[in-house]
N, C-alpha and C. Protein backbone atom coordinates (compact mmCIF):
# COMPACT_ATOMS: atom_id res chain seq x y z
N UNK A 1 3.45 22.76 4.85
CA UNK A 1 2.80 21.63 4.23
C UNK A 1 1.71 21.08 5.14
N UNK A 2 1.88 21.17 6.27
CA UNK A 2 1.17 20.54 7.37
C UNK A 2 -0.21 21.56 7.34
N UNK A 3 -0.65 22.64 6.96
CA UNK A 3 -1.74 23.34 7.06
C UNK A 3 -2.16 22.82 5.93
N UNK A 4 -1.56 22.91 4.45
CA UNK A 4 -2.19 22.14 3.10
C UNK A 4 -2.70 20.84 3.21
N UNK A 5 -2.38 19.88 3.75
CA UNK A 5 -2.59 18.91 4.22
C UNK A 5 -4.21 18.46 5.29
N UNK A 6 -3.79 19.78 6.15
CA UNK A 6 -4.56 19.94 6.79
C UNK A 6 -6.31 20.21 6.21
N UNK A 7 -5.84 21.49 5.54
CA UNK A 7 -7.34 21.71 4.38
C UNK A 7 -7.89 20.58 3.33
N UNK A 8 -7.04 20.09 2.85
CA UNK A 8 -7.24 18.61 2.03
C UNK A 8 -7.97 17.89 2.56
N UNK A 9 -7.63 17.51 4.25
CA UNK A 9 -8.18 16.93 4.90
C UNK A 9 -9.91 17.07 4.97
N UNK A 10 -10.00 18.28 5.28
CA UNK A 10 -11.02 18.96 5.61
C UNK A 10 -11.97 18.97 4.47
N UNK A 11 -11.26 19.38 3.24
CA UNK A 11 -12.13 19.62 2.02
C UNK A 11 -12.97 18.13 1.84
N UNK A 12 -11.63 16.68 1.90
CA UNK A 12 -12.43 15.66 1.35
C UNK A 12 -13.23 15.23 2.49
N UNK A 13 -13.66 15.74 3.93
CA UNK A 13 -14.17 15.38 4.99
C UNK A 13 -15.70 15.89 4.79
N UNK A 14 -15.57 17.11 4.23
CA UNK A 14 -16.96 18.30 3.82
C UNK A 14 -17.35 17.26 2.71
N UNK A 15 -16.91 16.85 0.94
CA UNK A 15 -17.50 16.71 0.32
C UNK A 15 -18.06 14.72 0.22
N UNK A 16 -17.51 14.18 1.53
CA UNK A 16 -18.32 12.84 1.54
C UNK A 16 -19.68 12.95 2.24
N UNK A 17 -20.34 14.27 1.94
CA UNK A 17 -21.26 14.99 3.13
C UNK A 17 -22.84 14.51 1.87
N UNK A 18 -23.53 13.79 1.54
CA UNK A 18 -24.52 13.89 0.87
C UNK A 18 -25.03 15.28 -0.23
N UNK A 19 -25.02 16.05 0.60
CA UNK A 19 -25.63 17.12 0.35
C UNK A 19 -24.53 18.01 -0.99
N UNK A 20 -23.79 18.06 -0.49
CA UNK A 20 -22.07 18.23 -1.07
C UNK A 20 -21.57 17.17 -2.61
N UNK A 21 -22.14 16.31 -2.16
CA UNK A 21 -21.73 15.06 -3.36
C UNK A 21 -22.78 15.45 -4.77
N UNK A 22 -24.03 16.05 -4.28
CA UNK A 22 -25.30 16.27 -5.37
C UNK A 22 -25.20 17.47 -5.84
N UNK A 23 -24.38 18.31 -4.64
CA UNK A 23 -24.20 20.01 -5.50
C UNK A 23 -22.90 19.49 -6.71
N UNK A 24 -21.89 18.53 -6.23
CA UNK A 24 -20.87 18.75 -7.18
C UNK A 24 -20.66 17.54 -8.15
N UNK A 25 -21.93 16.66 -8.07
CA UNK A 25 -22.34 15.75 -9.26
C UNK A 25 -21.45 14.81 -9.53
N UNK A 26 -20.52 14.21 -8.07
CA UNK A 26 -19.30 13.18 -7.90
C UNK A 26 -18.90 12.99 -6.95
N UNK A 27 -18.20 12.08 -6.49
CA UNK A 27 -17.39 11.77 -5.26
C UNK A 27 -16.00 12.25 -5.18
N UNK A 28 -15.65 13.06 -4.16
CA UNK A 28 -14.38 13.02 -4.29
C UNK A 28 -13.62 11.73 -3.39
N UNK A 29 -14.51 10.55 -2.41
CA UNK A 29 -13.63 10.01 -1.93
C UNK A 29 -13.68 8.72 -2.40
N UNK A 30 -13.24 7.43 -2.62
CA UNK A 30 -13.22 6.56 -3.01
C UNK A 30 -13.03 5.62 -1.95
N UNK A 31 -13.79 3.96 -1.81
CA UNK A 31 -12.97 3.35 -0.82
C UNK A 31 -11.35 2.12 -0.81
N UNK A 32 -11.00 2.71 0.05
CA UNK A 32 -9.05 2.17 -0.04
C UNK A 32 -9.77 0.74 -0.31
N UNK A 33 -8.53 0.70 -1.69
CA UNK A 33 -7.89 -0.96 -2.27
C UNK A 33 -7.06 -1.35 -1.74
N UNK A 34 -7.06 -2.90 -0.89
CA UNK A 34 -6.12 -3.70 -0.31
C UNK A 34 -5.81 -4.20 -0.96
N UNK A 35 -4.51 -4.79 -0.72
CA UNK A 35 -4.01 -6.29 -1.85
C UNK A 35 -5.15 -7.46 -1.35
N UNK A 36 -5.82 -7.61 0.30
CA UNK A 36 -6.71 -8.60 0.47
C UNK A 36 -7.89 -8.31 -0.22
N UNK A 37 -8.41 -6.87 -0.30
CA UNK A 37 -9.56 -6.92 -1.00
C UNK A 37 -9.23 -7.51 -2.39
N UNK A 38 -8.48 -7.24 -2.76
CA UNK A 38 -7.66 -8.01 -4.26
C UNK A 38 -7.67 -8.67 -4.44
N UNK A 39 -7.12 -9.48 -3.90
CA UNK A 39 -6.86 -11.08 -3.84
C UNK A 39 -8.41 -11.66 -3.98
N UNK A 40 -9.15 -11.20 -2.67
CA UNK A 40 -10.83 -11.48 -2.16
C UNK A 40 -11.39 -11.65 -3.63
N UNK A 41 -11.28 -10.71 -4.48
CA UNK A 41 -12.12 -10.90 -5.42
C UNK A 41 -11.89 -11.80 -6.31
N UNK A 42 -11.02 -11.73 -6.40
CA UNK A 42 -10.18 -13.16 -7.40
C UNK A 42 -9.78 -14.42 -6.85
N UNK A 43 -10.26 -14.54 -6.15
CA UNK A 43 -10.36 -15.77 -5.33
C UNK A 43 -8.90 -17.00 -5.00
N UNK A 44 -8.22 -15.47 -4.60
CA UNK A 44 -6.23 -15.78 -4.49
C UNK A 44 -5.96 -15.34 -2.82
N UNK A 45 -6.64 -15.42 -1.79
CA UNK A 45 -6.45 -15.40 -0.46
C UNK A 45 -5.54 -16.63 -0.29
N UNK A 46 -5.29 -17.37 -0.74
CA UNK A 46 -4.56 -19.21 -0.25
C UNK A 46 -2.84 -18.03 -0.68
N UNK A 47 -2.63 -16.99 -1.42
CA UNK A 47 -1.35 -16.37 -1.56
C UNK A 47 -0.58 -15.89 -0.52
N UNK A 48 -1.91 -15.41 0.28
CA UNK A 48 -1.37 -14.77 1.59
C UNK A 48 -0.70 -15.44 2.48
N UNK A 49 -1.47 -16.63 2.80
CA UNK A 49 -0.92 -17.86 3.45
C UNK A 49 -0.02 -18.69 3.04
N UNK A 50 1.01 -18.45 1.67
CA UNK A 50 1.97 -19.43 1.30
C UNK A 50 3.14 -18.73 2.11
N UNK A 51 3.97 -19.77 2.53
CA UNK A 51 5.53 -19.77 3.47
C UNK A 51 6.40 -19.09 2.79
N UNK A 52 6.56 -18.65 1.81
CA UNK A 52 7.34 -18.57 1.17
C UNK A 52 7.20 -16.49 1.30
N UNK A 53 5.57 -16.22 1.22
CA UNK A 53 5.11 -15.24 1.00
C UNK A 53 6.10 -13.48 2.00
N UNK A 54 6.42 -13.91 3.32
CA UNK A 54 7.27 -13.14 3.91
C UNK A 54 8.92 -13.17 3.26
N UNK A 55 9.10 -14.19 2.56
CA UNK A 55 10.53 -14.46 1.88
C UNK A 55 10.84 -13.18 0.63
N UNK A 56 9.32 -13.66 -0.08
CA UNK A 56 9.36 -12.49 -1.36
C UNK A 56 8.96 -11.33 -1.36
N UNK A 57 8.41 -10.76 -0.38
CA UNK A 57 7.92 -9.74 0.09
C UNK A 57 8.96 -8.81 0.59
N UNK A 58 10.16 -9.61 1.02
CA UNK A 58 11.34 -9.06 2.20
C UNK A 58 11.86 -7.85 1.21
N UNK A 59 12.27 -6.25 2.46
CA UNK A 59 12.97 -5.50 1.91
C UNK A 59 14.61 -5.86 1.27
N UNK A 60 14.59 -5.65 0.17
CA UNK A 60 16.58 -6.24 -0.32
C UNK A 60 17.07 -5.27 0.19
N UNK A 61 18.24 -5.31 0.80
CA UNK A 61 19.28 -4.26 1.33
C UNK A 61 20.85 -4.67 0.40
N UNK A 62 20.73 -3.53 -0.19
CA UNK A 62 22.14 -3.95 -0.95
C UNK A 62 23.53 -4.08 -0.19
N UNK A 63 24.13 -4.99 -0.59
CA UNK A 63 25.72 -5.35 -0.18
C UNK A 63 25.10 -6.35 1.25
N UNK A 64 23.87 -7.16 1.35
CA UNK A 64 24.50 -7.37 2.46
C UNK A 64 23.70 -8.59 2.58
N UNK A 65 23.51 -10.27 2.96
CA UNK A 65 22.63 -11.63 2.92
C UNK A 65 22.33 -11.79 3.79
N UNK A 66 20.91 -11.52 3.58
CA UNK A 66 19.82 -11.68 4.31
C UNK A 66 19.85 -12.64 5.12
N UNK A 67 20.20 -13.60 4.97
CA UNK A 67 20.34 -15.00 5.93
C UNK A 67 21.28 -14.91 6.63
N UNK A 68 22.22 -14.29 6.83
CA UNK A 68 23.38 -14.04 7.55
C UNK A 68 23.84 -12.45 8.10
N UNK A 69 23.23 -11.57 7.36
CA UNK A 69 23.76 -10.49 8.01
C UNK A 69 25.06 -10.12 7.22
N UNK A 70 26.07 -10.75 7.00
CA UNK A 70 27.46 -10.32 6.51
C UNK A 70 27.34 -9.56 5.67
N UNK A 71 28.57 -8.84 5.06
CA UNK A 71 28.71 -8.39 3.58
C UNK A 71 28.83 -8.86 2.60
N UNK A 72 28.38 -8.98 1.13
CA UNK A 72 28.70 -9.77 0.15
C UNK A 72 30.09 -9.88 -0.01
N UNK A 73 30.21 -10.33 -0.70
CA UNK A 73 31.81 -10.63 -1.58
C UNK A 73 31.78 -10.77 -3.00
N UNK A 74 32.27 -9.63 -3.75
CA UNK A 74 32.53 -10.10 -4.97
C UNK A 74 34.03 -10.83 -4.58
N UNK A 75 33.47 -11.72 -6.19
CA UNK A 75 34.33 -12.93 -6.46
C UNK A 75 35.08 -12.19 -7.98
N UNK A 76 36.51 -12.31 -7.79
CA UNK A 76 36.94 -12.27 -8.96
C UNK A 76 35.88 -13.41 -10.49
N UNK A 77 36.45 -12.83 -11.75
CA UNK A 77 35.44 -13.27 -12.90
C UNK A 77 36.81 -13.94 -13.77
């Protein structure tokens, strides 16, 4: 995989080349979308900065509270 990877590399490195982009009448590279460029345009940067924002973002790990570390407990129903 690491040689496929490798040529991929290479291929989209050759065709951001001018010359390359007019023989094949397109881009193959595009430039990376951030969630800030995102936000930037829509004028929602004040999201990044809410307190809350690392809270909802957090990975869930099942069986186990976040605020404590322990294991859950089911409760009889």
């Amino acid at each position: 995989m690491r040689s496929e990877y490798g040529k991929l590399m290479y291929l989209l490195m050759d065709s951001s080349e001018p010359a390359v982009q007019e023989l094949l009448e397109f881009r193959c590279v595009c430039p990376l979308r951030t969630v800030h460029r995102f936000l930037e345009e829509r004028g929602g940067l004040a999201l990044l900065e809410d307190p809350l924002m690392a809270t909802a973002t957090a990975e869930i790990v099942a069986g186990r509270c976040r605020g404590c570390g322990t294991a859950w407990r089911r409760g009889r129903v």
